[in-house]
PDB file of N, CA and C in Angstrom:
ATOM      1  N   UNK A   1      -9.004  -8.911 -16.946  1.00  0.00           N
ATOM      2  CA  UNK A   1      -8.878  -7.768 -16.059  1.00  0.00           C
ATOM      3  C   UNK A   1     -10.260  -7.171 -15.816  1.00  0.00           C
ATOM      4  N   UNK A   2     -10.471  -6.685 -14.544  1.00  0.00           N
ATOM      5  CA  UNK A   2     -11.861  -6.506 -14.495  1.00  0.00           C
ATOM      6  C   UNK A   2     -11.796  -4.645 -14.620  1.00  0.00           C
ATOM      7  N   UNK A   3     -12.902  -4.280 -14.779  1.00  0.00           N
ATOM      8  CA  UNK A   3     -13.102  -2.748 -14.914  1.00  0.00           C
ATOM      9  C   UNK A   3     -12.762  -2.018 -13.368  1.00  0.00           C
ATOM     10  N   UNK A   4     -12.320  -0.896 -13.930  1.00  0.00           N
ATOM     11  CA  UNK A   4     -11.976  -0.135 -12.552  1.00  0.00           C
ATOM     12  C   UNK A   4     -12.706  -0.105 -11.533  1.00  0.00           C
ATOM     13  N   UNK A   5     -14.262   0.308 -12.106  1.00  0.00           N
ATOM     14  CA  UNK A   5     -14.984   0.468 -11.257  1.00  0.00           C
ATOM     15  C   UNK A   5     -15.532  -0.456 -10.090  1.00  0.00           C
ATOM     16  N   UNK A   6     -15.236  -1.806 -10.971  1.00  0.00           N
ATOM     17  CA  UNK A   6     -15.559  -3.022 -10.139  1.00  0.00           C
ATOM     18  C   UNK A   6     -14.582  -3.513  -9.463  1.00  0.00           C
ATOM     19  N   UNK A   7     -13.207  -3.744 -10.218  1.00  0.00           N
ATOM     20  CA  UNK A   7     -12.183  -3.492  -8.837  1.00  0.00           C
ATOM     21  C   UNK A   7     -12.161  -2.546  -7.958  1.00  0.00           C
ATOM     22  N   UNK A   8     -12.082  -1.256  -8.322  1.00  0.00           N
ATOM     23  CA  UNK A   8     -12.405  -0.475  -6.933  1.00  0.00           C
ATOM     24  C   UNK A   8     -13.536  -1.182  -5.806  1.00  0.00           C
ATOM     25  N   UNK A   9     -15.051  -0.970  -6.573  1.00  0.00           N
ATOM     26  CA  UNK A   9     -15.666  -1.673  -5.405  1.00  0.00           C
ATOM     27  C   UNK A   9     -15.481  -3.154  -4.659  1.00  0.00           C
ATOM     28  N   UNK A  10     -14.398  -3.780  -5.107  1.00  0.00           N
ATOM     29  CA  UNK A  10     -14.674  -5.315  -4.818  1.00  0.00           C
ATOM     30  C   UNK A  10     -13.705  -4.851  -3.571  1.00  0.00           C
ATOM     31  N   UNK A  11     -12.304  -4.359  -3.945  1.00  0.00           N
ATOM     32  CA  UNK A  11     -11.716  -3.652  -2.939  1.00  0.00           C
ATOM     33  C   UNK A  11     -12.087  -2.841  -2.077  1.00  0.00           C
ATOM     34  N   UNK A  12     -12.811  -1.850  -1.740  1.00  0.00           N
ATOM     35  CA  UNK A  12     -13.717  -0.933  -1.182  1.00  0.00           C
ATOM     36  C   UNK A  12     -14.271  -2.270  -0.071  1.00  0.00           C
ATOM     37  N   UNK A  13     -14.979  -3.275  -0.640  1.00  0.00           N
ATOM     38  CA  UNK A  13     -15.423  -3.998   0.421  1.00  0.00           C
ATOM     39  C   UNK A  13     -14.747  -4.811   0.950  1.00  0.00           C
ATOM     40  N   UNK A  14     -13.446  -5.372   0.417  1.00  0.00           N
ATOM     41  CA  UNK A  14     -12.672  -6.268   0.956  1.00  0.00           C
ATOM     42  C   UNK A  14     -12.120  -5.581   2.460  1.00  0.00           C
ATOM     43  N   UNK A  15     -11.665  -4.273   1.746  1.00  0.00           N
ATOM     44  CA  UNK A  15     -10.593  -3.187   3.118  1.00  0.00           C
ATOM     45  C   UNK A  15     -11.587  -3.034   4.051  1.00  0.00           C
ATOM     46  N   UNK A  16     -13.151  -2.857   3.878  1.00  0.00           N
ATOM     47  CA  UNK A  16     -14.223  -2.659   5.216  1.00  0.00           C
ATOM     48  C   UNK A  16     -14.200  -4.237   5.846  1.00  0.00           C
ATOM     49  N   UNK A  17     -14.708  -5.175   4.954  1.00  0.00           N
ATOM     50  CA  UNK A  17     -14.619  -6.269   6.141  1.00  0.00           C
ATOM     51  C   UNK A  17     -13.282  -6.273   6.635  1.00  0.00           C
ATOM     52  N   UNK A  18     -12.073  -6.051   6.189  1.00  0.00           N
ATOM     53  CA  UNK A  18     -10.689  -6.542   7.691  1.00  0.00           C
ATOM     54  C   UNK A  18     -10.633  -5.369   8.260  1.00  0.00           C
ATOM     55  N   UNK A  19     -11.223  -4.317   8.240  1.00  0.00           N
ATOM     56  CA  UNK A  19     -11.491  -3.145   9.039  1.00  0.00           C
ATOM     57  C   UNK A  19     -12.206  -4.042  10.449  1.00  0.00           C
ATOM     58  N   UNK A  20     -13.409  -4.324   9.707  1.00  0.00           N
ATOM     59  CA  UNK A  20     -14.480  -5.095  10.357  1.00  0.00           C
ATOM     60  C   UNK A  20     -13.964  -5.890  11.353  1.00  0.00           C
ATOM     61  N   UNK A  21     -13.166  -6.573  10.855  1.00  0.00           N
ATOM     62  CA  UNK A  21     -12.395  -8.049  11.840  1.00  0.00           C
ATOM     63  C   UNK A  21     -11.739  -7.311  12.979  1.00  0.00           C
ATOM     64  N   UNK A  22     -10.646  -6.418  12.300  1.00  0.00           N
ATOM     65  CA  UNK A  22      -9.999  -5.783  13.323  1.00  0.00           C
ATOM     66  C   UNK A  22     -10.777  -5.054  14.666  1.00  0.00           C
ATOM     67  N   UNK A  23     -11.554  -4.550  14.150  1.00  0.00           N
ATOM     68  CA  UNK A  23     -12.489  -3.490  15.116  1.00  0.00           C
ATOM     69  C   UNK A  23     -13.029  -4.584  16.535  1.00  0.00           C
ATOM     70  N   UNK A  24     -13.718  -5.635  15.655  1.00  0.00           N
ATOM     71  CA  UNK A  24     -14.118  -7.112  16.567  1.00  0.00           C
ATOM     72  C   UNK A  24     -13.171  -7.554  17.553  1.00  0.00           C
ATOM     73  N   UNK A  25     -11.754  -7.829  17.119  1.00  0.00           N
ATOM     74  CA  UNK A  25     -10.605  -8.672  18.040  1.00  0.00           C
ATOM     75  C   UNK A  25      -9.910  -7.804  18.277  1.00  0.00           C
ATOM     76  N   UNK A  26      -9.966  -6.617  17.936  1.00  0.00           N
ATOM     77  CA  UNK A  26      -8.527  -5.469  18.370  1.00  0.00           C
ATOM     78  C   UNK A  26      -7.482  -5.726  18.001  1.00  0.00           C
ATOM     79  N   UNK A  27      -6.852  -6.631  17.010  1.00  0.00           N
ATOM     80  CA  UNK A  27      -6.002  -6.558  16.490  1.00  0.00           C
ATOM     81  C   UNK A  27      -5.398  -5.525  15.094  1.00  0.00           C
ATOM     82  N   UNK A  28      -4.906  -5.051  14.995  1.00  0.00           N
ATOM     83  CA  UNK A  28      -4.719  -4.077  13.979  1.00  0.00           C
ATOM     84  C   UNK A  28      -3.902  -4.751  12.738  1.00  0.00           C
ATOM     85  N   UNK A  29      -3.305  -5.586  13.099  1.00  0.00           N
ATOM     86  CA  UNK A  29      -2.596  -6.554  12.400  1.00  0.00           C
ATOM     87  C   UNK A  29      -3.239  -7.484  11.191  1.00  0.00           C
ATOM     88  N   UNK A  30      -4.109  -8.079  11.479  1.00  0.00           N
ATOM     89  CA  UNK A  30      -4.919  -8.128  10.874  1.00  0.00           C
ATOM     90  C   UNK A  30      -5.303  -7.825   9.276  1.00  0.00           C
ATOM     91  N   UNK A  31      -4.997  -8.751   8.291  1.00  0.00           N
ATOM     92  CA  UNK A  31      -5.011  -8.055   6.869  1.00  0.00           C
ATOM     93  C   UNK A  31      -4.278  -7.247   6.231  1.00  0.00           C
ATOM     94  N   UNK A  32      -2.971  -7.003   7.472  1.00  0.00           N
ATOM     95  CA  UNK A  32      -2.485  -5.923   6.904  1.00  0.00           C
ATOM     96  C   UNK A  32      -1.702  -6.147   5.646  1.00  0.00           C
ATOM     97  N   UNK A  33      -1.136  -7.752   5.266  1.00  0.00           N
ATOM     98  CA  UNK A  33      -0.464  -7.849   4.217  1.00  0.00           C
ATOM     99  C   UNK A  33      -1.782  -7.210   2.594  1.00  0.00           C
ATOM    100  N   UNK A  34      -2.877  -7.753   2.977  1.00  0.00           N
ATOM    101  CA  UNK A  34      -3.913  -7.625   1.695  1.00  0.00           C
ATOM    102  C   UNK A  34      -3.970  -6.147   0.969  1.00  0.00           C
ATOM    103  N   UNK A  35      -4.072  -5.328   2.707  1.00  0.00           N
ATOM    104  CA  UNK A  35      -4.562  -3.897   2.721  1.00  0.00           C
ATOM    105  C   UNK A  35      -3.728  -3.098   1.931  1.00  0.00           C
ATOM    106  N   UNK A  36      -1.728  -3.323   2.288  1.00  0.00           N
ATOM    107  CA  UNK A  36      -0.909  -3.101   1.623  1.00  0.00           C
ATOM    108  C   UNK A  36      -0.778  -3.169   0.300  1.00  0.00           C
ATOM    109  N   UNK A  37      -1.438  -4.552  -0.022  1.00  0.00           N
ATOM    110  CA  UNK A  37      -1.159  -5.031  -1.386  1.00  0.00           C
ATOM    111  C   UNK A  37      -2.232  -4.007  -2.546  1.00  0.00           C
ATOM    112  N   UNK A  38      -3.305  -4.114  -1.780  1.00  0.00           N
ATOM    113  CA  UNK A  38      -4.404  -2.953  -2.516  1.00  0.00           C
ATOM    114  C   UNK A  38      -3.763  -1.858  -2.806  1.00  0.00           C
ATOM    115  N   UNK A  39      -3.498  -1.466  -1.441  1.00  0.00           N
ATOM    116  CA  UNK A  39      -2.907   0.172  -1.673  1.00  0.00           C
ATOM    117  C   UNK A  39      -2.144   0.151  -2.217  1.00  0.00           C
ATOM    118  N   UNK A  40      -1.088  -0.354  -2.525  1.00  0.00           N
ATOM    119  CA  UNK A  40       0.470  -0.892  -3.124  1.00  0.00           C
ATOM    120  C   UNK A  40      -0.091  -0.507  -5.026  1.00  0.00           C
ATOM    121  N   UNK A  41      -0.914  -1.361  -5.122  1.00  0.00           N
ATOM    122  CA  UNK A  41      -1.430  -1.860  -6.498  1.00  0.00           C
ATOM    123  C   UNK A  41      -2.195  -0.331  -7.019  1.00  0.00           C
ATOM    124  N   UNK A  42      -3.452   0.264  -6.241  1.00  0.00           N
ATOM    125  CA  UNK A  42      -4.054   1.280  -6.782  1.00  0.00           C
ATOM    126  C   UNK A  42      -3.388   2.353  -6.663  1.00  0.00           C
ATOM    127  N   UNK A  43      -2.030   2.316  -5.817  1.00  0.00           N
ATOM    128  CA  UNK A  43      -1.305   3.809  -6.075  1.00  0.00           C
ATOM    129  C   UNK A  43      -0.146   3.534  -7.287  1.00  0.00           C
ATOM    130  N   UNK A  44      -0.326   2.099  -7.638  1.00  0.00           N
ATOM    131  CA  UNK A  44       0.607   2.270  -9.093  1.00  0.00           C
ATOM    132  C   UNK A  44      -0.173   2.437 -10.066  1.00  0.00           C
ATOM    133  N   UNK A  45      -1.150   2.079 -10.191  1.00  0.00           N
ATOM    134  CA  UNK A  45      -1.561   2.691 -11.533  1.00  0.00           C
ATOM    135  C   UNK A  45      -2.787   4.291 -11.144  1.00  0.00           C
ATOM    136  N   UNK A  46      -2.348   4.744 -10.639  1.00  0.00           N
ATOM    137  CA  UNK A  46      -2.390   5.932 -10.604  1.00  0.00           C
ATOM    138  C   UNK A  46      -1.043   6.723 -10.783  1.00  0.00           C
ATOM    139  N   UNK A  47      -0.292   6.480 -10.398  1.00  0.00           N
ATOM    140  CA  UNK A  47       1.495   6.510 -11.089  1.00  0.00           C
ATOM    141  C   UNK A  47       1.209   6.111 -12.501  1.00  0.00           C
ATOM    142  N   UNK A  48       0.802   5.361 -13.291  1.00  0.00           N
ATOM    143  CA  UNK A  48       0.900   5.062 -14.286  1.00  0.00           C
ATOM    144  C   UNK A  48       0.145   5.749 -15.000  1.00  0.00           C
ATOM    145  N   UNK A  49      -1.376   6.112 -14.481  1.00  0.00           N
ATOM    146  CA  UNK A  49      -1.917   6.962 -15.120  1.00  0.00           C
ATOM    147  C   UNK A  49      -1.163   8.321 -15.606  1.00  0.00           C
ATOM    148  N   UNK A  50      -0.802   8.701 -14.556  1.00  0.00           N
ATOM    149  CA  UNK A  50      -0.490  10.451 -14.764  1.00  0.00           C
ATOM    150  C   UNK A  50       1.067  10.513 -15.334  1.00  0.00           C
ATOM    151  N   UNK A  51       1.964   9.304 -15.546  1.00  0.00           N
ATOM    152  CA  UNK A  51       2.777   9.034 -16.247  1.00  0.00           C
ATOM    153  C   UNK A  51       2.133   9.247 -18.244  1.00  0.00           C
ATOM    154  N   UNK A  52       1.430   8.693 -18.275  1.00  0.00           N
ATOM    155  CA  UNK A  52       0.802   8.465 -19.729  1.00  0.00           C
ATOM    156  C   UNK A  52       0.369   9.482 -19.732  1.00  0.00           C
ATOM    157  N   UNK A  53      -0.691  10.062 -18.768  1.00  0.00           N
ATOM    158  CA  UNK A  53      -1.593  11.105 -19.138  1.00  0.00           C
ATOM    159  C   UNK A  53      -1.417  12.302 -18.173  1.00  0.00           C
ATOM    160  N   UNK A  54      -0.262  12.817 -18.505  1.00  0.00           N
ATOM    161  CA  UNK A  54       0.392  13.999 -17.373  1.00  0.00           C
ATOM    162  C   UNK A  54      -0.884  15.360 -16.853  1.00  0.00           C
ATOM    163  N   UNK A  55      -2.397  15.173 -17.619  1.00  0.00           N
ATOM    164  CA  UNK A  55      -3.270  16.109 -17.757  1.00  0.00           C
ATOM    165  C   UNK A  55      -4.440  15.556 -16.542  1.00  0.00           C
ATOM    166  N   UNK A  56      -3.918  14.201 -16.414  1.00  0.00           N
ATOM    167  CA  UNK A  56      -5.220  13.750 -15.374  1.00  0.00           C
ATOM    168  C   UNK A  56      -5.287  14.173 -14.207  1.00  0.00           C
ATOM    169  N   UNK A  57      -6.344  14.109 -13.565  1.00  0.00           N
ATOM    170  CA  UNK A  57      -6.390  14.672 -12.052  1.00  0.00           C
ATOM    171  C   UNK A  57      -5.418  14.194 -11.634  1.00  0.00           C
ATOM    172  N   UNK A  58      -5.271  15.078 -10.020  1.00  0.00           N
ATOM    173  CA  UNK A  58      -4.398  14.398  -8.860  1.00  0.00           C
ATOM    174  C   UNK A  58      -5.181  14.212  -8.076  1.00  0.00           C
ATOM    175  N   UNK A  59      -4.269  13.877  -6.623  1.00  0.00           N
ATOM    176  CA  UNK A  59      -4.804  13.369  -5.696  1.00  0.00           C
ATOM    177  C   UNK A  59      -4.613  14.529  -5.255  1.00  0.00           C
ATOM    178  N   UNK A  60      -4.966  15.423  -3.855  1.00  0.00           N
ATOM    179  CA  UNK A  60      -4.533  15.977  -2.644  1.00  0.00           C
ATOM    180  C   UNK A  60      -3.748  15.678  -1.752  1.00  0.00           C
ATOM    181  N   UNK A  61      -2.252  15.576  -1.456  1.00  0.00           N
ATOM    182  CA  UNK A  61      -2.154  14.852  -0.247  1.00  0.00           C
ATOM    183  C   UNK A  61      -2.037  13.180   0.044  1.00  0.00           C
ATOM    184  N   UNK A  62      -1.481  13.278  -1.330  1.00  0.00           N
ATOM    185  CA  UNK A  62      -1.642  11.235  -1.773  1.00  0.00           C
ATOM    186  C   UNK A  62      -0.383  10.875  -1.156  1.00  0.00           C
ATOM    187  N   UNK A  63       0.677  11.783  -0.724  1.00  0.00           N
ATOM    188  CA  UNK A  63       1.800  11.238   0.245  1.00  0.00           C
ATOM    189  C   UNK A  63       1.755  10.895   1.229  1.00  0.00           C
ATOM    190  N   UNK A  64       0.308  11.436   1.909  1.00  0.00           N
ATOM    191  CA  UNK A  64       0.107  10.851   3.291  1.00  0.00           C
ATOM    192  C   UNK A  64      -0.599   9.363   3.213  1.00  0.00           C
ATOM    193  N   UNK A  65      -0.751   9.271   2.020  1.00  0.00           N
ATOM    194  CA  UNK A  65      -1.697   7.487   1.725  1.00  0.00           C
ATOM    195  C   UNK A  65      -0.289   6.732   2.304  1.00  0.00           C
ATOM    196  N   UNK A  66       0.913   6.624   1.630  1.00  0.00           N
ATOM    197  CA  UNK A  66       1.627   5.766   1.474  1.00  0.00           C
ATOM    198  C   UNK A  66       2.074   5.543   2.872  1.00  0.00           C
TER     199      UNK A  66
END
């Protein structure tokens, strides 16, 4: 398992390049299964976090992510 920080950034750049693609061909479609899967994945263990650790930050407004 890699460290947060480096999954975050590996993700961080994955979601800009199919940003990238999309912006190029105008398709919006485009990555969207990956993009999901990220978001899917980093809003569960942020669920999981604040499950274990009911004291950790929140988000602002993390209902409008989903």
């Amino acid at each position: 398992m890699l460290p947060v920080s480096v999954r975050l950034k590996l993700s961080v750049k994955l979601l800009r390049s199919i940003d990238a693609r999309r912006e190029a061909t105008g398709d919006q479609g485009i990555g969207s299964a990956v993009e999901r899967t990220i978001l899917d994945y980093e809003l569960a263990e942020l669920t999981l976090e604040w499950m274990i650790n009911p004291q950790s930050p929140r988000v602002q407004n993390l209902s409008r992510i989903r």
